[in-house]
Protein backbone atom coordinates (compact mmCIF):
# COMPACT_ATOMS: atom_id res chain seq x y z
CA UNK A 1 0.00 0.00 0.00
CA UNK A 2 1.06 3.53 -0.73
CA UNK A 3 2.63 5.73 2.43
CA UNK A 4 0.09 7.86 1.21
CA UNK A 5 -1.78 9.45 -1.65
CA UNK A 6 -3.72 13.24 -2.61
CA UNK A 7 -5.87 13.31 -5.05
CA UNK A 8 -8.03 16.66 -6.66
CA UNK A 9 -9.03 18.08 -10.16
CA UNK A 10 -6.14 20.04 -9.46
CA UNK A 11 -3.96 19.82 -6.47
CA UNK A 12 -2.68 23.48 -5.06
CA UNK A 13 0.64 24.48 -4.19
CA UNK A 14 -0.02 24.14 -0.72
CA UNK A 15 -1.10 20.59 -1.15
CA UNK A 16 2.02 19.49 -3.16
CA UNK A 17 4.27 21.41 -0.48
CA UNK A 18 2.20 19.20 2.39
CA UNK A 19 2.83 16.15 0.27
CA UNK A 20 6.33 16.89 0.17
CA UNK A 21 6.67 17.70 4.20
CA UNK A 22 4.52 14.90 4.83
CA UNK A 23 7.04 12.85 2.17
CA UNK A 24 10.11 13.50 4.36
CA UNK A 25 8.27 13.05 8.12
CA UNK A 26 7.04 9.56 7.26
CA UNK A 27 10.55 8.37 5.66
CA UNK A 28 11.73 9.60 9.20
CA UNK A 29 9.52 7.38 10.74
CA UNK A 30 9.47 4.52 8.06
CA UNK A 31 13.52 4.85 6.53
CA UNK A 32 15.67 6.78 8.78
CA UNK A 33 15.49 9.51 11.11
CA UNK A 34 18.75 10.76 10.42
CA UNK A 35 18.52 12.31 6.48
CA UNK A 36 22.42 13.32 6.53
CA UNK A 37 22.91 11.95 2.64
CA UNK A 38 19.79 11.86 0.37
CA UNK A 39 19.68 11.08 -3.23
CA UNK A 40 16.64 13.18 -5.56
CA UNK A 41 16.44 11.33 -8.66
CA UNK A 42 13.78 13.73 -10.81
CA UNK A 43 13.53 12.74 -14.80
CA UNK A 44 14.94 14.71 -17.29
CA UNK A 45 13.47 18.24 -18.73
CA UNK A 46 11.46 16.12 -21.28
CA UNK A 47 9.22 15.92 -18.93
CA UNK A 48 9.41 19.06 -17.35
CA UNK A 49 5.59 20.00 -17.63
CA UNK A 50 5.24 17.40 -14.92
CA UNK A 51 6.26 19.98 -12.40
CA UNK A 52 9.02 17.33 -11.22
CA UNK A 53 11.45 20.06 -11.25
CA UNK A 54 9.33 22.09 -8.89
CA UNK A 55 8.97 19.28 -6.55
CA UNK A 56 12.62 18.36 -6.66
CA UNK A 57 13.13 21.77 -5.97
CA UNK A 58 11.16 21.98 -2.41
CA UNK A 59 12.27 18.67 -1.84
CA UNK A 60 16.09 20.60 -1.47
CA UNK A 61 15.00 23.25 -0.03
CA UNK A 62 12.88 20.85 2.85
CA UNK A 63 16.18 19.77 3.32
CA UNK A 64 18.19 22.46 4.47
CA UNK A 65 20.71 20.58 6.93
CA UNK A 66 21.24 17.16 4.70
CA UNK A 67 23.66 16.35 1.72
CA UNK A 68 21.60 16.21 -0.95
CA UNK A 69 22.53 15.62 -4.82
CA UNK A 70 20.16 15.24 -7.55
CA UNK A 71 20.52 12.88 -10.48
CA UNK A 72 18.30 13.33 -13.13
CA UNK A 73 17.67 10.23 -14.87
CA UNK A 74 18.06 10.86 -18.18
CA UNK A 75 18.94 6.98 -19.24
CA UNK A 76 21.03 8.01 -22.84
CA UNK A 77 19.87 11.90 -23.34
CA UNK A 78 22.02 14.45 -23.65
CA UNK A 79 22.58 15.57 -20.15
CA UNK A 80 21.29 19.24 -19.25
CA UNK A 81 23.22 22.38 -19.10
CA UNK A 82 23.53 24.80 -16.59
CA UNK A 83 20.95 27.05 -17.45
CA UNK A 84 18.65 23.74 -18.43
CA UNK A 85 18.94 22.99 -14.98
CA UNK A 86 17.94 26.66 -13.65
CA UNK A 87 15.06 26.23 -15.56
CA UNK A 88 14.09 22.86 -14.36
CA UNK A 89 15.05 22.99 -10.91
CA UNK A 90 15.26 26.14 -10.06
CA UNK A 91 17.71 27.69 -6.78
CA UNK A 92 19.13 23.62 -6.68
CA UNK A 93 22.76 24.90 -7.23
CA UNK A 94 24.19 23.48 -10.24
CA UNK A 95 26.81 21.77 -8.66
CA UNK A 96 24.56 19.71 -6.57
CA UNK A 97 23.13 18.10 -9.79
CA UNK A 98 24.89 15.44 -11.23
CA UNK A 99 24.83 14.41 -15.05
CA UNK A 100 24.36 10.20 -15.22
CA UNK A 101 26.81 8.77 -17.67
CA UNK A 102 25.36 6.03 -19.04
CA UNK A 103 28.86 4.12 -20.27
CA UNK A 104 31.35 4.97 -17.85
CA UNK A 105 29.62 6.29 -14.77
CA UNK A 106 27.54 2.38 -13.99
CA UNK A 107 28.36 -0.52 -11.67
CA UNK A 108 27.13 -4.06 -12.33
CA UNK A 109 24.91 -5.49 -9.87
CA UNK A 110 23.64 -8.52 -11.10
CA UNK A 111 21.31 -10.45 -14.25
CA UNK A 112 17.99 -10.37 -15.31
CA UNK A 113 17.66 -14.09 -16.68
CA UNK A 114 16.96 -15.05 -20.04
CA UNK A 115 14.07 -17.56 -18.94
CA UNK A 116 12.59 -14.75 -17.10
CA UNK A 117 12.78 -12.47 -20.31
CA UNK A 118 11.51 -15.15 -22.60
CA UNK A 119 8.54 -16.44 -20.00
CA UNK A 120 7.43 -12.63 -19.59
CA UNK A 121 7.69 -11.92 -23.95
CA UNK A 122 6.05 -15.25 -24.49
CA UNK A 123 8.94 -16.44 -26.54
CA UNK A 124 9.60 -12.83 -28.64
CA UNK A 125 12.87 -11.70 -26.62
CA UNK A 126 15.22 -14.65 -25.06
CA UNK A 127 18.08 -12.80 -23.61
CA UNK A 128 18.93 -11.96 -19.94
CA UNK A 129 19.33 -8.29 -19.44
CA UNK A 130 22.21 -7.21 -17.38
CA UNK A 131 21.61 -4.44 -14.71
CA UNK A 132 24.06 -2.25 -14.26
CA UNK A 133 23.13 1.19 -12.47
CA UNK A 134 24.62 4.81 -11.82
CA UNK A 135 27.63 3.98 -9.39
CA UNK A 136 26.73 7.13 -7.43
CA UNK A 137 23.60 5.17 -6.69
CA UNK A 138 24.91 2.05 -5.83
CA UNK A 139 28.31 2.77 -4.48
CA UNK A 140 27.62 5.43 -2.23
CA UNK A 141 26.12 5.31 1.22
CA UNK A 142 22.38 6.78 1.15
CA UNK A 143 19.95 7.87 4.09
CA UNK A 144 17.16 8.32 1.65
CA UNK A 145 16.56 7.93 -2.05
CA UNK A 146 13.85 10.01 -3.42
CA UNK A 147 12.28 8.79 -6.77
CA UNK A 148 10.31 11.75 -8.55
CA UNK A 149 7.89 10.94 -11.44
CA UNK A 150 5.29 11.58 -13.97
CA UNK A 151 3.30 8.48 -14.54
CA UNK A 152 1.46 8.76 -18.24
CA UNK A 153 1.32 5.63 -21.06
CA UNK A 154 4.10 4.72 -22.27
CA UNK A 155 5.43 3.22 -25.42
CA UNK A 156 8.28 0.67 -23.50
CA UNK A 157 6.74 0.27 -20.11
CA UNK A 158 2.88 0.44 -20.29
CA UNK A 159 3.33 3.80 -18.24
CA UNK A 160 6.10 5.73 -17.42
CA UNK A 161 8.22 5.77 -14.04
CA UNK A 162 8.46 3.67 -10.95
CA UNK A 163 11.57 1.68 -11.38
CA UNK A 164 11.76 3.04 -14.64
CA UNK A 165 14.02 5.76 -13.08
CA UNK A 166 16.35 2.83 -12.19
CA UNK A 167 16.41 0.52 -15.11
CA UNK A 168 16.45 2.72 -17.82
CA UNK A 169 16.59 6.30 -16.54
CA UNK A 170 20.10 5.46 -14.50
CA UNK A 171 21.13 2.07 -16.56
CA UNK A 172 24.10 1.88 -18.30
CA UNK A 173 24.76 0.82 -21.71
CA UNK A 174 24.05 -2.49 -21.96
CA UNK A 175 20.70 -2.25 -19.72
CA UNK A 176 19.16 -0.28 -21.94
CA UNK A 177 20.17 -1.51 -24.91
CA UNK A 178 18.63 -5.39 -23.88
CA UNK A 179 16.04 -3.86 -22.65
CA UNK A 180 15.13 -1.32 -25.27
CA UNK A 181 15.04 -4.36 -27.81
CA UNK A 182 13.29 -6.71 -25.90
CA UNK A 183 10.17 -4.45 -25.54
CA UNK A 184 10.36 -3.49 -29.32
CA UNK A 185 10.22 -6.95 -30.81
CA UNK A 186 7.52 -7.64 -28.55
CA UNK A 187 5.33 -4.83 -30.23
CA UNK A 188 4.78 -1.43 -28.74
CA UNK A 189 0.95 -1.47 -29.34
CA UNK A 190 1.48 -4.57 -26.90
CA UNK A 191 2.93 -2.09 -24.21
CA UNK A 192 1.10 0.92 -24.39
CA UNK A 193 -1.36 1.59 -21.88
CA UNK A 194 -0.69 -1.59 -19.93
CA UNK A 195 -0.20 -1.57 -16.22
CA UNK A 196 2.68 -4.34 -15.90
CA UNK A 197 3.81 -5.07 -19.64
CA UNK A 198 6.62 -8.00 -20.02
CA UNK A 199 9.51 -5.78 -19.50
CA UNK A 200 8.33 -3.97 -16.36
CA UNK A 201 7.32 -7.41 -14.90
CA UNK A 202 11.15 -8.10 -15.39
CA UNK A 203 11.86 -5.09 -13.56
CA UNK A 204 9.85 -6.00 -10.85
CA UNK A 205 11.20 -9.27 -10.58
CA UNK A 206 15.01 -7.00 -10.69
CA UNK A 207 13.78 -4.30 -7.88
CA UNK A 208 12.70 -7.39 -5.76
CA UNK A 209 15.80 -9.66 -5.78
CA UNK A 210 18.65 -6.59 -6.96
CA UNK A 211 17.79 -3.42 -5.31
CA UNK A 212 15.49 -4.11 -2.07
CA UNK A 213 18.32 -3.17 0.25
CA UNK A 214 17.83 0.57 -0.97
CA UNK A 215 16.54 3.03 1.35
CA UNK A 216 13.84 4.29 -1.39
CA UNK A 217 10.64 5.82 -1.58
CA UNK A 218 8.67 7.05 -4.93
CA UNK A 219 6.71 9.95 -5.65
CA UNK A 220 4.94 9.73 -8.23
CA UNK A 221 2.71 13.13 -10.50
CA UNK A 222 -0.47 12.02 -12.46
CA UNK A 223 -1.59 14.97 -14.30
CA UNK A 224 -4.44 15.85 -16.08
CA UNK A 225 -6.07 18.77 -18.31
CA UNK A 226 -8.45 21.21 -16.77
CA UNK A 227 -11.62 22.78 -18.02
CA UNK A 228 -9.04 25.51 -19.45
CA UNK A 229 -7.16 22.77 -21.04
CA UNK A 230 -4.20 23.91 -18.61
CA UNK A 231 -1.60 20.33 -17.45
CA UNK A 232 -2.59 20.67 -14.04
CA UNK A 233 -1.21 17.59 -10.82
CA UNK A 234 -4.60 15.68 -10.29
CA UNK A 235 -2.65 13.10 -7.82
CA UNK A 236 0.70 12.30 -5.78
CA UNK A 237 1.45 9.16 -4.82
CA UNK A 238 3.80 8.39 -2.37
CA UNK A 239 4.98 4.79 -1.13
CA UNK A 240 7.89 2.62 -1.58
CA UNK A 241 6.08 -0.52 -3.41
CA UNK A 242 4.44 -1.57 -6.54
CA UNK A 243 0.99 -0.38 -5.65
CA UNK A 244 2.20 3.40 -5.33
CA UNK A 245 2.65 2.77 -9.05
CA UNK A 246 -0.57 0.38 -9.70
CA UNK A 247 -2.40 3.45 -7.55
CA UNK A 248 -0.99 6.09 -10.13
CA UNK A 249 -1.17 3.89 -13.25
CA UNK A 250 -4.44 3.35 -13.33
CA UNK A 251 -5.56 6.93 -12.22
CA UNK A 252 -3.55 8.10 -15.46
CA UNK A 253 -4.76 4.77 -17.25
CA UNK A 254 -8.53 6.91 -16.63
CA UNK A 255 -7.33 10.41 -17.18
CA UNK A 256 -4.50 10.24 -19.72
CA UNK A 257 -5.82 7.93 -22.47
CA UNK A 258 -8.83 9.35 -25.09
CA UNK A 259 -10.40 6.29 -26.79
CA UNK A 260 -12.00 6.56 -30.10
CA UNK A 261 -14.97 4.67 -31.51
CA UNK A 262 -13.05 5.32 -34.95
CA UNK A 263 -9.72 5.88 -35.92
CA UNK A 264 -9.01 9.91 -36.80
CA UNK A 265 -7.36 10.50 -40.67
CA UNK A 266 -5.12 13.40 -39.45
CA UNK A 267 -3.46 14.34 -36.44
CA UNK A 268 -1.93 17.51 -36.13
CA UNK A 269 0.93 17.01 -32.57
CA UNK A 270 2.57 20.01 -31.18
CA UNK A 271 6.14 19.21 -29.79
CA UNK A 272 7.59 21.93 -27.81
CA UNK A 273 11.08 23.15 -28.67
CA UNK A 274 12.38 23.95 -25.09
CA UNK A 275 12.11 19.95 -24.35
CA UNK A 276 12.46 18.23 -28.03
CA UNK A 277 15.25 18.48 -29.88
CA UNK A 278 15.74 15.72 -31.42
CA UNK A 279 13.70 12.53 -32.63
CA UNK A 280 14.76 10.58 -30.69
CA UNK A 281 12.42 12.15 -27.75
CA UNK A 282 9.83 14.31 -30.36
CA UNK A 283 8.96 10.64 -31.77
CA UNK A 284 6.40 10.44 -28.74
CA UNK A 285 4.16 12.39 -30.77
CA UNK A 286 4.18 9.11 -33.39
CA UNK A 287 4.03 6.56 -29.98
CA UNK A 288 1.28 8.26 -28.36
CA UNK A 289 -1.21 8.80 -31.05
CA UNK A 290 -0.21 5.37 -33.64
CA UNK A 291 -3.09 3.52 -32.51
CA UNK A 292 -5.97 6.20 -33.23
CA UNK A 293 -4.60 7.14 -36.92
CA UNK A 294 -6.80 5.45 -39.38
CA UNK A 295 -5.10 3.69 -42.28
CA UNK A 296 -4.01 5.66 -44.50
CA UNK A 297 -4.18 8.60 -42.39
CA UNK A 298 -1.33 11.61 -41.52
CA UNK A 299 0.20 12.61 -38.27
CA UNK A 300 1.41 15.81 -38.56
CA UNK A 301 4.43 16.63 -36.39
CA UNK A 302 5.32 20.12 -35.36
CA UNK A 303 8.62 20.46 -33.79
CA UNK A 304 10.27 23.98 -33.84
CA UNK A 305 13.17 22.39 -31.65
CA UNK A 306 13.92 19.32 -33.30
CA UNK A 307 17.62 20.03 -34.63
CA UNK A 308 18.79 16.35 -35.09
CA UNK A 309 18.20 12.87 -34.90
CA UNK A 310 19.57 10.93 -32.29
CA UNK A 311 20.71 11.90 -28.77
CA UNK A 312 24.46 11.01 -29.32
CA UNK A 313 26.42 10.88 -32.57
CA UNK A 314 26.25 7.46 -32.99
CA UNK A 315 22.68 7.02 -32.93
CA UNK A 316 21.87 9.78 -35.08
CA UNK A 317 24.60 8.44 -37.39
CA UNK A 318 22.28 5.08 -37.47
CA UNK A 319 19.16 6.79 -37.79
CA UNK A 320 20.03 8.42 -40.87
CA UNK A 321 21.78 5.76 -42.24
CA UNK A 322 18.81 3.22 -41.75
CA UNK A 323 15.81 5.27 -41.20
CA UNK A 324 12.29 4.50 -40.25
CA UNK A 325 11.27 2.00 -42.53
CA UNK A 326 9.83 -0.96 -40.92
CA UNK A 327 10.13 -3.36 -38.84
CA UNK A 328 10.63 -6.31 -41.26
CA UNK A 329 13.30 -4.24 -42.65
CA UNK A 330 15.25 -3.13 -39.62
CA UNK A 331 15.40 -6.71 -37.92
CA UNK A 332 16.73 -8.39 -40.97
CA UNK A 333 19.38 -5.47 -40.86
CA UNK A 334 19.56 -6.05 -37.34
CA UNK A 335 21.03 -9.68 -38.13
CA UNK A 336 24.06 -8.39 -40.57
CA UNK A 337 24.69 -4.67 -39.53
CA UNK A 338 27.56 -4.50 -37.31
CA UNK A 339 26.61 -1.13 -36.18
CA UNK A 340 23.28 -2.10 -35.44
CA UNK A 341 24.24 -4.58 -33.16
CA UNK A 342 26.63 -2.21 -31.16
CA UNK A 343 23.18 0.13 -30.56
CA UNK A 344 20.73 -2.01 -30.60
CA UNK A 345 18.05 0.67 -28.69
CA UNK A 346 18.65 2.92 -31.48
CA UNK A 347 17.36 -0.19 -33.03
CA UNK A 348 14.47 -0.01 -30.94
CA UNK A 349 14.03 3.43 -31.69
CA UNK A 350 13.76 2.87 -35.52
CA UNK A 351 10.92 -0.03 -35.26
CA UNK A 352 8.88 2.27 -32.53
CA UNK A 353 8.95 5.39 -35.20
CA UNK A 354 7.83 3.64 -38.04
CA UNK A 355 4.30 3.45 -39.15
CA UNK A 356 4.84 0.00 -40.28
CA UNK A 357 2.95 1.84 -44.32
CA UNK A 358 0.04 2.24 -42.72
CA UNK A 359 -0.49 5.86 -42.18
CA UNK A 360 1.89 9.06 -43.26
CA UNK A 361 4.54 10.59 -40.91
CA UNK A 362 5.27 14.52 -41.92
CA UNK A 363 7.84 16.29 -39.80
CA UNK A 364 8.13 19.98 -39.50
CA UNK A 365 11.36 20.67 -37.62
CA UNK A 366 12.88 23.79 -36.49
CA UNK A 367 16.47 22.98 -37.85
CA UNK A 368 16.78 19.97 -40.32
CA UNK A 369 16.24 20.28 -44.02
CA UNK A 370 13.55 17.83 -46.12
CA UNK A 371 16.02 16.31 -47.83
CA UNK A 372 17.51 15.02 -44.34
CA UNK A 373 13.58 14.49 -42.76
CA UNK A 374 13.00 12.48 -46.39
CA UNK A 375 16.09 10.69 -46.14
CA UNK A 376 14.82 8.77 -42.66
CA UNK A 377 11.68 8.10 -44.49
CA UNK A 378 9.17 10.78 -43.28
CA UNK A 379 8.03 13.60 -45.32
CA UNK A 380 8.75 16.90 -44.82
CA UNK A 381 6.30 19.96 -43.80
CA UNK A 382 8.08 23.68 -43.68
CA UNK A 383 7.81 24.73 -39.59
CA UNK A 384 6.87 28.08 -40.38
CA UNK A 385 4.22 27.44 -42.28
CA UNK A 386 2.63 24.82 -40.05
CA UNK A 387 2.58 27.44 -37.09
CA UNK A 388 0.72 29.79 -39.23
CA UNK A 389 -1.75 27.22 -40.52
CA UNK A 390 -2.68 25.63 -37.38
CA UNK A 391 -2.10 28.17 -34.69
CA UNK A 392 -1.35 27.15 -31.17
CA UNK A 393 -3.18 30.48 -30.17
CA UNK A 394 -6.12 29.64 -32.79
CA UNK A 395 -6.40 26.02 -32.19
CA UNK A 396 -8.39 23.71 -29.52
CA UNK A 397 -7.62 20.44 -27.95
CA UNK A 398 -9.29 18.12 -30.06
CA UNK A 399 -10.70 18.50 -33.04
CA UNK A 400 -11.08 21.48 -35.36
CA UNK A 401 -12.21 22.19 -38.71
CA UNK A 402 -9.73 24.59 -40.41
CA UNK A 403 -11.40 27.57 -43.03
CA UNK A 404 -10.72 25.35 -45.99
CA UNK A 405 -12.59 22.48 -44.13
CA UNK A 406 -10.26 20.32 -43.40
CA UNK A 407 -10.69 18.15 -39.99
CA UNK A 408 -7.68 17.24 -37.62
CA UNK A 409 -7.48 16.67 -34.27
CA UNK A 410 -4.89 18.72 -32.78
CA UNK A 411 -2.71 17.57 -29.95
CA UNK A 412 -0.37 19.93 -27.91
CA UNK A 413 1.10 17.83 -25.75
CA UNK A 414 1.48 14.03 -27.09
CA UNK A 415 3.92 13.19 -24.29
CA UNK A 416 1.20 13.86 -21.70
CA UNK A 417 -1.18 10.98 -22.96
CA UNK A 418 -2.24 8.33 -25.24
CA UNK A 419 -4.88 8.16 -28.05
CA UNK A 420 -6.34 5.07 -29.02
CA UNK A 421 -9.07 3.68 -30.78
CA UNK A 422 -11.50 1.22 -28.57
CA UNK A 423 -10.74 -1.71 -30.84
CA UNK A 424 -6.86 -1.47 -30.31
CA UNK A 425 -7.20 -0.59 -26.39
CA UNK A 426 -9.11 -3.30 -25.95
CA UNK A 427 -7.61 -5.89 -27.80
CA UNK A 428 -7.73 -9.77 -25.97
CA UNK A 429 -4.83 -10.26 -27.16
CA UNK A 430 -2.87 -7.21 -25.53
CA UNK A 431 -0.86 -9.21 -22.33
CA UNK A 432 -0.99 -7.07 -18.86
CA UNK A 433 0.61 -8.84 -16.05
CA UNK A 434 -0.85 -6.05 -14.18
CA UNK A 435 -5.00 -6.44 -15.19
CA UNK A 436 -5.79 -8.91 -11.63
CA UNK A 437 -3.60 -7.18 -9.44
């Protein structure tokens, strides 16, 4: 059971400060008494309209006479720069925030089996998965680990955060990389919107046996849109085992998926350019909305950050080398391509941000050229003039029916949900470990 939980249409300042104080008394009570070292482990600004900067934030400042560092867990992005961290987390001095370093900054700790892999996948992935975590984490002694999250669907996990902040958000190289895989042969309409998809039950089973001995507690944001249409925190949950996340899944399982009787023919997705710069992350906008776009529809991507590809050199390198073409395709690569095999989330990343032909991709970036968007197998839409046709300051949520007539359902904020029709949501044959618990 959750430590406890606070839950509104839209929870006040006041009430996330008490959550916080409250936070800190009971790990006093429950953890230690004595916070002389604690560990805030926030995610990355790609999900800074979560507010878990803020909260990271007062969680420092409620901490006036501890050690505290603050790792966000970006897994393999780019880590933030000074004044990226200003922005996110506000008076936390920079120096107190440490970048992860997902090659050389890990310690081993032990194996997810392959039998455990293949049981959970139901044959499609048969490899173990080693773990290896941030070193600060695991090598260092901690009072009190603080685990700060935005739970919302997810194209990997089902939905986003828990021990996600472990596995992938501090992993190192080869965690990721297993695990990346693993989910993506496995489908990611299988994993989106589940509670406990194959490779989070493998997590479980790796927080159980691997990491129990950490002093930890979560805290996990569910977020929803107000009659204003304004991101606003509808709950907090707060707890140190898997039905803190159950608790917040399924609250953002009811608040953060839209289900369609019929699938749409043209999404129009807003990504914003202070958190997507690159593919690699601005791809949630083709995640989040794949299974509501009828065939032979469009999603529309807007993207006035997006500058590049990947997140490091290498990965961008693949991405426009191989491009989004398929699954078929990229796993018969997969088999031959050396360089493919030394990435093989990048992999990963190429099956999730393919339509598999069935509906039409168009990018409008800030910064790349259509000959490179065209190139990766997308078409290309000039930025500009997608702001001036559809508006953020002229268009709704939902759908709208432009001057010339033309119907699209506009989405600002495709990282903050999932759209889906009934049919696909609903599907028997969509596995969730987590449905009876």
């Amino acid at each position: 059971m959750p430590w406890f939980s606070i839950e509104g249409d839209a929870l006040t300042e006041a009430q996330i400060q008490s959550a916080v104080d409250r936070l800190l008394t009971e790990a006093r009570t429950r953890i230690n008494k004595d916070l002389k070292r604690v560990l805030l482990l926030p995610p990355d600004l790609t999900r800074a309209h979560s507010g878990a900067g803020k909260i990271t934030e007062l969680l420092y400042k409620a901490l006036p006479d501890a050690h505290v560092l603050v790792i966000p867990t970006l897994g393999q992005h780019i880590p933030h720069t000074e004044a990226e961290n200003k922005w996110m987390f506000g008076d936390i001095p920079h120096e107190r925030i440490l970048p992860h370093d997902w090659r050389n900054g890990v310690t081993h700790i032990g194996t997810i089996p392959a039998s455990l892999v293949k049981e959970t996948t139901q044959g499609a992935a048969d490899w173990e998965i080693p773990v290896d975590l941030n070193s600060v984490l695991m090598d260092q002694q901690w009072d009190l680990i603080i685990n700060v999250g935005h739970v919302v669907p997810h194209e990997v996990l089902g939905f986003a955060n828990h021990n996600k902040n472990y596995f992938i958000g501090l992993g190192g190289k080869e965690t990721i990389c297993a695990s990346h895989i693993a989910a993506a042969v496995y489908g990611i309409e299988n994993n989106l919107g589940c509670l406990i998809t194959p490779l989070r039950a493998t997590y479980n089973w790796a927080e159980e046996n691997l990491l129990k001995h950490l002093p930890d507690v979560y805290l996990q944001i569910v977020m929803q849109r107000d009659a204003n249409n304004k991101l606003v925190t509808s709950g907090i949950f707060v707890g140190d085992d898997l039905d803190t996340y159950l608790q917040a899944a399924r609250k953002s399982r009811e608040q953060n998926i839209t289900v369609f009787d019929k699938p749409i023919k043209k999404v129009v997705a807003v990504m914003q350019a202070d958190e997507f710069r690159a593919t690699w992350v601005a791809n949630k906008a083709v995640y989040r909305t794949r299974m509501a776009i009828a065939d032979g529809g469009e999603l529309l991507i807007i993207a006035p950050g997006v500058e590049r590809f990947g997140e490091q050199p290498e990965v961008d390198a693949l991405i426009r080398k191989y491009g989004y073409k398929g699954t078929p395709r990229t796993l018969s690569l997969y088999k031959t391509e050396a360089d493919m095999q030394e990435i093989p989330h990048g992999v990963a990343h190429l099956i999730h941000g393919s339509s598999e032909d069935r509906f039409t991709i168009t990018y409008a970036p800030g910064h790349l050229s259509k000959e490179e968007i065209e190139q990766v197998g997308y078409n290309y839409a000039d930025c500009a003039e997608m702001q001036k046709r559809y508006d953020p300051a002229v268009m709704k949520e939902g759908w709208n029916t432009m001057p010339d007539g033309e119907e699209v359902f506009y989405i600002s904020t495709p990282s903050a949900g999932l759209w889906a029709t009934a049919e696909k949501l609903h599907n028997p044959n969509r596995l969730d470990y987590g449905k009876n618990l």
